[in-house]
PDB file of N, CA and C in Angstrom:
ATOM      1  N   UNK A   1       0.840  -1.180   0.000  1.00  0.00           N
ATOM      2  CA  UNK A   1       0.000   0.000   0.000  1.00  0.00           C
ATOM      3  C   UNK A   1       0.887   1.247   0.000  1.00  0.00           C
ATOM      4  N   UNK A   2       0.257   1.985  -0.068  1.00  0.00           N
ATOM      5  CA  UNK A   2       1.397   3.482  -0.769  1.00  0.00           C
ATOM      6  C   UNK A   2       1.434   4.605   0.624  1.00  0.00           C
ATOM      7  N   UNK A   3       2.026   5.176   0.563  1.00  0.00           N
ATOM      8  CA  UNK A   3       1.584   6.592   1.403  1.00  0.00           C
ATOM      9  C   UNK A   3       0.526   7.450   0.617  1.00  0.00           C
ATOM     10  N   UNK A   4       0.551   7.833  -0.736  1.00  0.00           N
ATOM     11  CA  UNK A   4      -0.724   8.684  -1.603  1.00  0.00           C
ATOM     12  C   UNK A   4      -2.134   7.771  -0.901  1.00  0.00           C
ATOM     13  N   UNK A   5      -2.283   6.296  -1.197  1.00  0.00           N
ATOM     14  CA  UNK A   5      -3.628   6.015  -0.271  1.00  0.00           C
ATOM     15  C   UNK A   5      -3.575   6.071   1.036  1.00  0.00           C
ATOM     16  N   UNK A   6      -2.413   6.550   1.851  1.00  0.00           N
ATOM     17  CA  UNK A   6      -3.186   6.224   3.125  1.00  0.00           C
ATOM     18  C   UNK A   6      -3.648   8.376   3.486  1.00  0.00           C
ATOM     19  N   UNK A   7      -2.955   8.908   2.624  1.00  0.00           N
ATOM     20  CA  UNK A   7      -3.349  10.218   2.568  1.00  0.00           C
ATOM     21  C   UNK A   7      -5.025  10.589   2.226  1.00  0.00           C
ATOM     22  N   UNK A   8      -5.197   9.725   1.162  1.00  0.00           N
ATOM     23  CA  UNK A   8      -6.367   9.673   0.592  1.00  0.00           C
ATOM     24  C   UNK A   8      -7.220   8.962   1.257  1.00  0.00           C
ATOM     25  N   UNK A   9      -6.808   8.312   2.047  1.00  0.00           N
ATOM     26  CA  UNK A   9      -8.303   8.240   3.339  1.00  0.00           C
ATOM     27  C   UNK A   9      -8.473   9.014   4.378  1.00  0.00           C
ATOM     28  N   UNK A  10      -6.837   9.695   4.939  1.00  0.00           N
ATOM     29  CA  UNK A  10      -7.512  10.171   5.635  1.00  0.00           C
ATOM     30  C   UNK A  10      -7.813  11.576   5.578  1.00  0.00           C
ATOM     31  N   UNK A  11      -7.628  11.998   4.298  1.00  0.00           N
ATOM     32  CA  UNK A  11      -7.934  13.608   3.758  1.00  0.00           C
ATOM     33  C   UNK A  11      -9.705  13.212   3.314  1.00  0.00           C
ATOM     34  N   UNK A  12     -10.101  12.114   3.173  1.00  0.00           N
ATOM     35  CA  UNK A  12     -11.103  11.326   3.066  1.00  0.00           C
ATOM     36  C   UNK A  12     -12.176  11.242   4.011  1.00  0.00           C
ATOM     37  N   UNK A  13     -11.609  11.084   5.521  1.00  0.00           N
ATOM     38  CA  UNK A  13     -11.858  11.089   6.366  1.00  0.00           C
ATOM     39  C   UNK A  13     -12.210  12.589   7.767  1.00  0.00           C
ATOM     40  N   UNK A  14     -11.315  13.388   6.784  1.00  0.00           N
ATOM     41  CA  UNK A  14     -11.632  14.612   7.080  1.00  0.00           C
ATOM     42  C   UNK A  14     -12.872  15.647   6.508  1.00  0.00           C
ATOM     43  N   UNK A  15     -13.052  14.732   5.170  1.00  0.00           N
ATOM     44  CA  UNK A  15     -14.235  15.291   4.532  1.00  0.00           C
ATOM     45  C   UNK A  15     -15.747  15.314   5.278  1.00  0.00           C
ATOM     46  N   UNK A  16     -15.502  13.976   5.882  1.00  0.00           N
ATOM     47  CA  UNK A  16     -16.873  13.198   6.155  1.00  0.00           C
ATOM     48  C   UNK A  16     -16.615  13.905   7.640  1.00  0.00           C
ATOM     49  N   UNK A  17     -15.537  14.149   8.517  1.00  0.00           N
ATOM     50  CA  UNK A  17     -15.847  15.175   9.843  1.00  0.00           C
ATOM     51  C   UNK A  17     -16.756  16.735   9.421  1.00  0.00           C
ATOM     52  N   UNK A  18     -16.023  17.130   8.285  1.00  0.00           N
ATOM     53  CA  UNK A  18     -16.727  18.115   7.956  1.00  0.00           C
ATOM     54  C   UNK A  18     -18.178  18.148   7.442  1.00  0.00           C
ATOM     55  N   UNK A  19     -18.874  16.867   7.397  1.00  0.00           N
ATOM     56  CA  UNK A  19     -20.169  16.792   6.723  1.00  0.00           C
ATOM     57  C   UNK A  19     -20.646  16.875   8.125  1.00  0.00           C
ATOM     58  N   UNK A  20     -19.939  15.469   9.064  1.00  0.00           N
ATOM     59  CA  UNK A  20     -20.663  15.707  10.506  1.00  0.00           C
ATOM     60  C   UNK A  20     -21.011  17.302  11.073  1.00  0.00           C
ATOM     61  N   UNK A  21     -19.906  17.761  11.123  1.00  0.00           N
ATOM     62  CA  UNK A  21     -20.410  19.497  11.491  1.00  0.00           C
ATOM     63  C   UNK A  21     -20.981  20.158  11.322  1.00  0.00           C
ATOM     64  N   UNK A  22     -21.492  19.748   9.542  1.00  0.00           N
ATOM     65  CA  UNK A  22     -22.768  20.639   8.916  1.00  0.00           C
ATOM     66  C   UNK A  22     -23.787  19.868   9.317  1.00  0.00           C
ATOM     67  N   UNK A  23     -23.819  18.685   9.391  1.00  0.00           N
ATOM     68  CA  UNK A  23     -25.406  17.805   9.439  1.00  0.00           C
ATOM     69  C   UNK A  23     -25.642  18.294  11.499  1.00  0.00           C
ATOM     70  N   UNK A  24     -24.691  18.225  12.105  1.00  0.00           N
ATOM     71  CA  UNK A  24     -24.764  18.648  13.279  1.00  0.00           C
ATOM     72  C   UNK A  24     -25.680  20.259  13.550  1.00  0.00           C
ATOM     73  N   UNK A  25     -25.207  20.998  12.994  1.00  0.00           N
ATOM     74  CA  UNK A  25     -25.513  22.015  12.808  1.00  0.00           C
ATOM     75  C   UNK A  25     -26.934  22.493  12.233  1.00  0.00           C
ATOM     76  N   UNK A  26     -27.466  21.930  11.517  1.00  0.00           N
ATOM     77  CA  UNK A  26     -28.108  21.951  10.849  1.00  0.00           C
ATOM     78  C   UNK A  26     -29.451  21.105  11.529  1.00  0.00           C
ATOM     79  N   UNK A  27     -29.234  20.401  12.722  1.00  0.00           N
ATOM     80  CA  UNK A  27     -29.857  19.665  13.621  1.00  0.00           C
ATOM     81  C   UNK A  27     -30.301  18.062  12.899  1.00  0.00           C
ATOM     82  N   UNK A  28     -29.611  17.781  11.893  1.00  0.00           N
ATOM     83  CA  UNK A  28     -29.539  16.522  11.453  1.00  0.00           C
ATOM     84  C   UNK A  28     -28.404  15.305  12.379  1.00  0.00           C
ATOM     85  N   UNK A  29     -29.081  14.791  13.740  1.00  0.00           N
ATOM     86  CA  UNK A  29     -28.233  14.422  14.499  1.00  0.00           C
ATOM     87  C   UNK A  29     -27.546  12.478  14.221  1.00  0.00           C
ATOM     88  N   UNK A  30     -28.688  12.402  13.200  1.00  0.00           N
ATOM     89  CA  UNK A  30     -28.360  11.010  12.800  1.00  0.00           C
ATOM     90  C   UNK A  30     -27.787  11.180  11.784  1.00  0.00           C
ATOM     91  N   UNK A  31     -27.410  11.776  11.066  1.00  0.00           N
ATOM     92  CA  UNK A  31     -26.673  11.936   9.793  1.00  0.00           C
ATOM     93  C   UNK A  31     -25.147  12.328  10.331  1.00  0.00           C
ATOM     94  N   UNK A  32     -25.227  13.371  11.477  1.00  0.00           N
ATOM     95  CA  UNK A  32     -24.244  13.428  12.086  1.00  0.00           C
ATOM     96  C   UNK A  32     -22.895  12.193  12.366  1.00  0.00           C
ATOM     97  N   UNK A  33     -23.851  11.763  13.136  1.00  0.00           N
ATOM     98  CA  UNK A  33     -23.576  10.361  13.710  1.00  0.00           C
ATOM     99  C   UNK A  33     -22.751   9.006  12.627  1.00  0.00           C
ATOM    100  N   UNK A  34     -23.598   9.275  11.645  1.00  0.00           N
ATOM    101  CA  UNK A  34     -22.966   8.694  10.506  1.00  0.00           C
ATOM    102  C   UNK A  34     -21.961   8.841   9.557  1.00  0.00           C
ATOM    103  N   UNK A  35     -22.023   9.849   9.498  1.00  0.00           N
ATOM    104  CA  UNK A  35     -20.275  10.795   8.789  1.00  0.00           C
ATOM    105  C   UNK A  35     -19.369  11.038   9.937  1.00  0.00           C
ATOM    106  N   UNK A  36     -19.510  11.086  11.213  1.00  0.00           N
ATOM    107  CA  UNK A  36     -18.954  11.020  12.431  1.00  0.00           C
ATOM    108  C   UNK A  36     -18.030   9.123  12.099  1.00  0.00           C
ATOM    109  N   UNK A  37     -18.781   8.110  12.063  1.00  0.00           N
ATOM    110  CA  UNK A  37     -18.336   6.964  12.204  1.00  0.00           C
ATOM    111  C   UNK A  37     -17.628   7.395  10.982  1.00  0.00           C
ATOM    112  N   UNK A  38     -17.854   7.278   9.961  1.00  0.00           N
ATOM    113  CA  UNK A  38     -16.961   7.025   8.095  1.00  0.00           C
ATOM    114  C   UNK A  38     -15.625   7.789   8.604  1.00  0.00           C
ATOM    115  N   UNK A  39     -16.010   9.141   9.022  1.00  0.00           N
ATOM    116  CA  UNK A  39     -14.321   9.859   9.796  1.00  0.00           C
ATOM    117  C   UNK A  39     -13.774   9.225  10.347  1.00  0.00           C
ATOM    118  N   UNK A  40     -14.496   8.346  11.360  1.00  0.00           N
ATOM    119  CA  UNK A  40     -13.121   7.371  12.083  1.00  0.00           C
ATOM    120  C   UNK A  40     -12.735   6.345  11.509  1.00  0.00           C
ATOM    121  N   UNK A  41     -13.348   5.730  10.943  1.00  0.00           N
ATOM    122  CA  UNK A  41     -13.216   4.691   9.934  1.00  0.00           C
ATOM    123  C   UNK A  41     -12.074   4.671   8.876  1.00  0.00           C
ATOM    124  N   UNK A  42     -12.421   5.909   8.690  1.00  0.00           N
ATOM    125  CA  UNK A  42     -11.557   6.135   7.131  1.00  0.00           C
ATOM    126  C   UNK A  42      -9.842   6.914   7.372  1.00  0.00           C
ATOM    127  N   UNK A  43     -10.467   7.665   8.585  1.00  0.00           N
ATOM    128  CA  UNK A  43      -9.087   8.369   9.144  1.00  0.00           C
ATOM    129  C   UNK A  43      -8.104   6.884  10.173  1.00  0.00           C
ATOM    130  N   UNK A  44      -8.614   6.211  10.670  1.00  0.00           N
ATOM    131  CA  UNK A  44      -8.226   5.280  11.421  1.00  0.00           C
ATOM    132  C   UNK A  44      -7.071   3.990  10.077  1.00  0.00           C
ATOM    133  N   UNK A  45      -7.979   3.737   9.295  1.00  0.00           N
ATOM    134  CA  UNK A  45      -7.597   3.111   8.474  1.00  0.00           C
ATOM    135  C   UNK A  45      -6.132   3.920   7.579  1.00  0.00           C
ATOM    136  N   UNK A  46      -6.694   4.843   7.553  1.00  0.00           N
ATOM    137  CA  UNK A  46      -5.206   5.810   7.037  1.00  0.00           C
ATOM    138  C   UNK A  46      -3.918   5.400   8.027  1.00  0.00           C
ATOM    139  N   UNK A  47      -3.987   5.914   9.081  1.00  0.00           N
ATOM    140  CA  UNK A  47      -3.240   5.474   9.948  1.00  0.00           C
ATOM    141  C   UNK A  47      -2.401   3.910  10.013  1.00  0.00           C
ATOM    142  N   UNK A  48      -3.370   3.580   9.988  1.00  0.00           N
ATOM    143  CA  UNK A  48      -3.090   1.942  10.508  1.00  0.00           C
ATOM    144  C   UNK A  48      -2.427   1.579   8.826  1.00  0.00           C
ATOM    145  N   UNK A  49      -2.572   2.430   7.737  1.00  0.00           N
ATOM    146  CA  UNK A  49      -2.144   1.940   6.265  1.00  0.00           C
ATOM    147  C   UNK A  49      -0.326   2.234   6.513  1.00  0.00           C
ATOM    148  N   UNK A  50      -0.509   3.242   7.065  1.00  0.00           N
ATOM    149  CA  UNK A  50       0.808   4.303   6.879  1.00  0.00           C
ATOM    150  C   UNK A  50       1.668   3.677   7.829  1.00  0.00           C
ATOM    151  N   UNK A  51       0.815   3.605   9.477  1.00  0.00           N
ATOM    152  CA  UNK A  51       2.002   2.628  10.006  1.00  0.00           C
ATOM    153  C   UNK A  51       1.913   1.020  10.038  1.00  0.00           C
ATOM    154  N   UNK A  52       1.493   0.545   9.422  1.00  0.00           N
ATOM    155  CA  UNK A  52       1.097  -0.970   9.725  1.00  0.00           C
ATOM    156  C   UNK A  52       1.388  -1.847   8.509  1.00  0.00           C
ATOM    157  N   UNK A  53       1.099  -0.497   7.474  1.00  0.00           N
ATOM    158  CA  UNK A  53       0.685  -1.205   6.321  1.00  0.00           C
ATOM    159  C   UNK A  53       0.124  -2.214   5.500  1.00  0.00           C
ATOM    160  N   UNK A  54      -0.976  -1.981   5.911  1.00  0.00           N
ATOM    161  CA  UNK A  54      -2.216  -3.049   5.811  1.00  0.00           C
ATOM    162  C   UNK A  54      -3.811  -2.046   6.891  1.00  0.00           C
ATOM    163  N   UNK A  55      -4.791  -2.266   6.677  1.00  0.00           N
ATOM    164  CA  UNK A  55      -5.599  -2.536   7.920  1.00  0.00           C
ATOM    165  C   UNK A  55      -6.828  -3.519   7.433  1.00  0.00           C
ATOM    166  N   UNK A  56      -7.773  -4.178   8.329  1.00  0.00           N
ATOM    167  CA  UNK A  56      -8.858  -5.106   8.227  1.00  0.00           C
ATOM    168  C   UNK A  56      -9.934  -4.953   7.728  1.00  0.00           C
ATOM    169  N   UNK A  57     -10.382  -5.529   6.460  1.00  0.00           N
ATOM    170  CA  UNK A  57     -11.315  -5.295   5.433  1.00  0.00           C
ATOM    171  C   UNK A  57     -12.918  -5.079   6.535  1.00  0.00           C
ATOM    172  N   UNK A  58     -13.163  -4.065   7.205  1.00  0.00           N
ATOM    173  CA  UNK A  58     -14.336  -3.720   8.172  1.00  0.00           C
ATOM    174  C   UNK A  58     -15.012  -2.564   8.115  1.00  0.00           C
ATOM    175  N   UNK A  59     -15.995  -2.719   8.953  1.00  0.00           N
ATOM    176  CA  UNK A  59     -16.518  -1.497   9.533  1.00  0.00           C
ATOM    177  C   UNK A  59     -17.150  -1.109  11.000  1.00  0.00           C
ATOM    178  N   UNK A  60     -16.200  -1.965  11.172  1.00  0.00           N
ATOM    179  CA  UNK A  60     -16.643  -2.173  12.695  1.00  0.00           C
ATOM    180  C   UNK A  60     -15.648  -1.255  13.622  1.00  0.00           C
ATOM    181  N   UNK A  61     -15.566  -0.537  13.735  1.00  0.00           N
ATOM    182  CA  UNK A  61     -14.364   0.315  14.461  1.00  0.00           C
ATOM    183  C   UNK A  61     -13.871  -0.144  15.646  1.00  0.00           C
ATOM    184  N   UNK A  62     -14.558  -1.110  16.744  1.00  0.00           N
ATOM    185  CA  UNK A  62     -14.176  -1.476  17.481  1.00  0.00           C
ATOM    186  C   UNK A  62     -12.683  -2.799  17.119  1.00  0.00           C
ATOM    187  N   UNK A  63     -13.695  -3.379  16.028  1.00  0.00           N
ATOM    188  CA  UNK A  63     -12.448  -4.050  15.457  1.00  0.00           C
ATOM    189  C   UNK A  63     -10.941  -3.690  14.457  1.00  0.00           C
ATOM    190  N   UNK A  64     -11.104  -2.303  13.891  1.00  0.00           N
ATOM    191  CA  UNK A  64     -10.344  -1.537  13.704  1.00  0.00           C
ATOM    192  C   UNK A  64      -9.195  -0.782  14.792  1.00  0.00           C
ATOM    193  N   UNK A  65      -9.896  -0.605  15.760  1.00  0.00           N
ATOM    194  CA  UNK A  65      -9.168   0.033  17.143  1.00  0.00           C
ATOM    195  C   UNK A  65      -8.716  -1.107  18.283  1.00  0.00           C
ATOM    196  N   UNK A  66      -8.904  -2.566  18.054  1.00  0.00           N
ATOM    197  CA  UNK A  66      -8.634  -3.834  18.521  1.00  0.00           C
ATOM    198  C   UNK A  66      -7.557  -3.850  19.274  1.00  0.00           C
ATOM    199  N   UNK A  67      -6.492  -3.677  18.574  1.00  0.00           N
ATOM    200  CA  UNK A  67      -5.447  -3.505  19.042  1.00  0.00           C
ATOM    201  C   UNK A  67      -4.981  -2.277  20.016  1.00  0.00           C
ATOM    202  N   UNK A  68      -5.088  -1.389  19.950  1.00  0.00           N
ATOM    203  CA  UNK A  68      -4.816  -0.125  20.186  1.00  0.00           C
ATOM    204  C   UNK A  68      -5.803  -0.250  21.840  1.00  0.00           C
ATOM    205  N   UNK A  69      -7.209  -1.031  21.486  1.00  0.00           N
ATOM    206  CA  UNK A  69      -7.712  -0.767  22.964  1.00  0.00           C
ATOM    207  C   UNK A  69      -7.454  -1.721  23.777  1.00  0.00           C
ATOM    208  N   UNK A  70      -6.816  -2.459  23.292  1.00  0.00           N
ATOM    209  CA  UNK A  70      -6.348  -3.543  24.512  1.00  0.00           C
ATOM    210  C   UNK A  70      -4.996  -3.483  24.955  1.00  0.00           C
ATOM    211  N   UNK A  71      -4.333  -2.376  24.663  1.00  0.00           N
ATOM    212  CA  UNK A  71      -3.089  -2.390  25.386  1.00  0.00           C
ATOM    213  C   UNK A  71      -3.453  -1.299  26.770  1.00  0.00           C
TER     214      UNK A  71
END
């Protein structure tokens, strides 16, 4: 995997924080909620590309953050 994709998720992932803020705002609190998760998702996965290189075909964030919460 490259560094350009793990940029591209999580510049990706910054998009979808910024949707949360407008749907927040806007008093759309479940829509919020949902571009809220894709941000962590997508920004998390960046991360885990860049240092790990690799992360787990999911969407489960708990299983994305697996590691990280059990230490």
């Amino acid at each position: 995997m490259s560094y350009r994709e793990s940029e591209n998720l999580k510049r990706r992932g910054r998009a979808f924080l910024e949707l949360a803020e407008y749907s927040l705002s806007r008093g759309f609190h479940d829509k919020a909620v949902f571009h809220v998760h894709q941000a962590i998702e997508l920004f998390v996965k960046g991360v885990l590309l860049e240092v790990v290189g690799t992360y787990p075909r999911t969407h489960d964030l708990m299983e994305l953050l697996g590691d990280w919460l059990s230490e």
